[in-house]
Protein backbone atom coordinates (compact mmCIF):
# COMPACT_ATOMS: atom_id res chain seq x y z
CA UNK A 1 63.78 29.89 31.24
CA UNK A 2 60.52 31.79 30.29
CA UNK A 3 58.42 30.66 27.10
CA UNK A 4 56.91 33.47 25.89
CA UNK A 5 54.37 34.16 23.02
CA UNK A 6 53.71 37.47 21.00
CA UNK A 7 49.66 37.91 19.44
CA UNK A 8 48.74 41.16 17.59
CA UNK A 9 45.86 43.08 18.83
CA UNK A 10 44.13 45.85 17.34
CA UNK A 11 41.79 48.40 19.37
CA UNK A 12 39.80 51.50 19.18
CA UNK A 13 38.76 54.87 21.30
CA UNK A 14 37.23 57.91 20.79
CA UNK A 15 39.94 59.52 23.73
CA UNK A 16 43.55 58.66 22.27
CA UNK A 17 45.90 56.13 21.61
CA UNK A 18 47.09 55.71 25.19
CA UNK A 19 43.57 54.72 26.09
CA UNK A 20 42.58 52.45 23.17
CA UNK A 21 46.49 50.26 24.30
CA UNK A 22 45.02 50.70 27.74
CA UNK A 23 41.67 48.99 26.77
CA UNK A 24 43.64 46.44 24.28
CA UNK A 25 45.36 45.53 27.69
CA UNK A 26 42.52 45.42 30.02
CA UNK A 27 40.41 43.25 27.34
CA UNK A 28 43.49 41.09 26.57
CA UNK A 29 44.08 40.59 30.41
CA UNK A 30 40.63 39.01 30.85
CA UNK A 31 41.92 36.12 28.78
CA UNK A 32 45.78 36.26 28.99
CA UNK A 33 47.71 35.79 32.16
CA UNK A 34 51.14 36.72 32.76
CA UNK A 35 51.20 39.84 30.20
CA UNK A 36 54.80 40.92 30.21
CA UNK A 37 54.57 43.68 27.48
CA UNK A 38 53.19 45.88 24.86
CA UNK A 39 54.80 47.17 21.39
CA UNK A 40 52.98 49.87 19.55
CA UNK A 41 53.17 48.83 16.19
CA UNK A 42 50.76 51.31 14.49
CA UNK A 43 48.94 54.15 15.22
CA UNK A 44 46.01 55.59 12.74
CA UNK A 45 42.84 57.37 13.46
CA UNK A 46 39.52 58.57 11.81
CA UNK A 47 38.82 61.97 10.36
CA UNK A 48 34.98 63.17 9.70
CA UNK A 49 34.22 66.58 8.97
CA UNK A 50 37.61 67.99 9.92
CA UNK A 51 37.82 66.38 13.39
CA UNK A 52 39.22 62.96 14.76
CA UNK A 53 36.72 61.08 16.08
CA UNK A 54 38.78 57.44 16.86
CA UNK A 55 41.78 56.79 17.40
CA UNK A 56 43.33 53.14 16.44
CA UNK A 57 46.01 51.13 17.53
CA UNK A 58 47.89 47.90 16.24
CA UNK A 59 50.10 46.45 18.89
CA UNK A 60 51.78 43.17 19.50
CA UNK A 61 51.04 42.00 23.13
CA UNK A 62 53.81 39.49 25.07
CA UNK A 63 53.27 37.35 27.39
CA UNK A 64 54.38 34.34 28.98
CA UNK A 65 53.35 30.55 28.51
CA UNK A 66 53.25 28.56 31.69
């Protein structure tokens, strides 16, 4: 039987929300072994003059406790 533990994460980027759960991963992973999974919980992003300029994410990251 697996133990695993869920942490929320929040990230950023000025590209989309694919690539700020991409670098929420990547950062996470430098840290956290055994990564199993990744829930979207929120999305949001930043308006100025009329255009988005970031992009946010709030996602709950698994992974599993050795």
């Amino acid at each position: 039987m697996a133990i695993l533990k869920v942490i929320e994460v929040l990230s950023n980027s000025d590209k989309s929300w694919e690539d700020a759960t991409k670098k929420a991963v990547k950062e996470a992973s430098k840290t956290l072994k055994n990564i199993r999974s990744v829930y979207v919980q929120d999305q949001s992003a930043i308006v100025k003059d009329n255009d988005v300029t970031e992009f946010r994410v709030n996602l709950k990251l698994t992974f599993e406790v050795k």
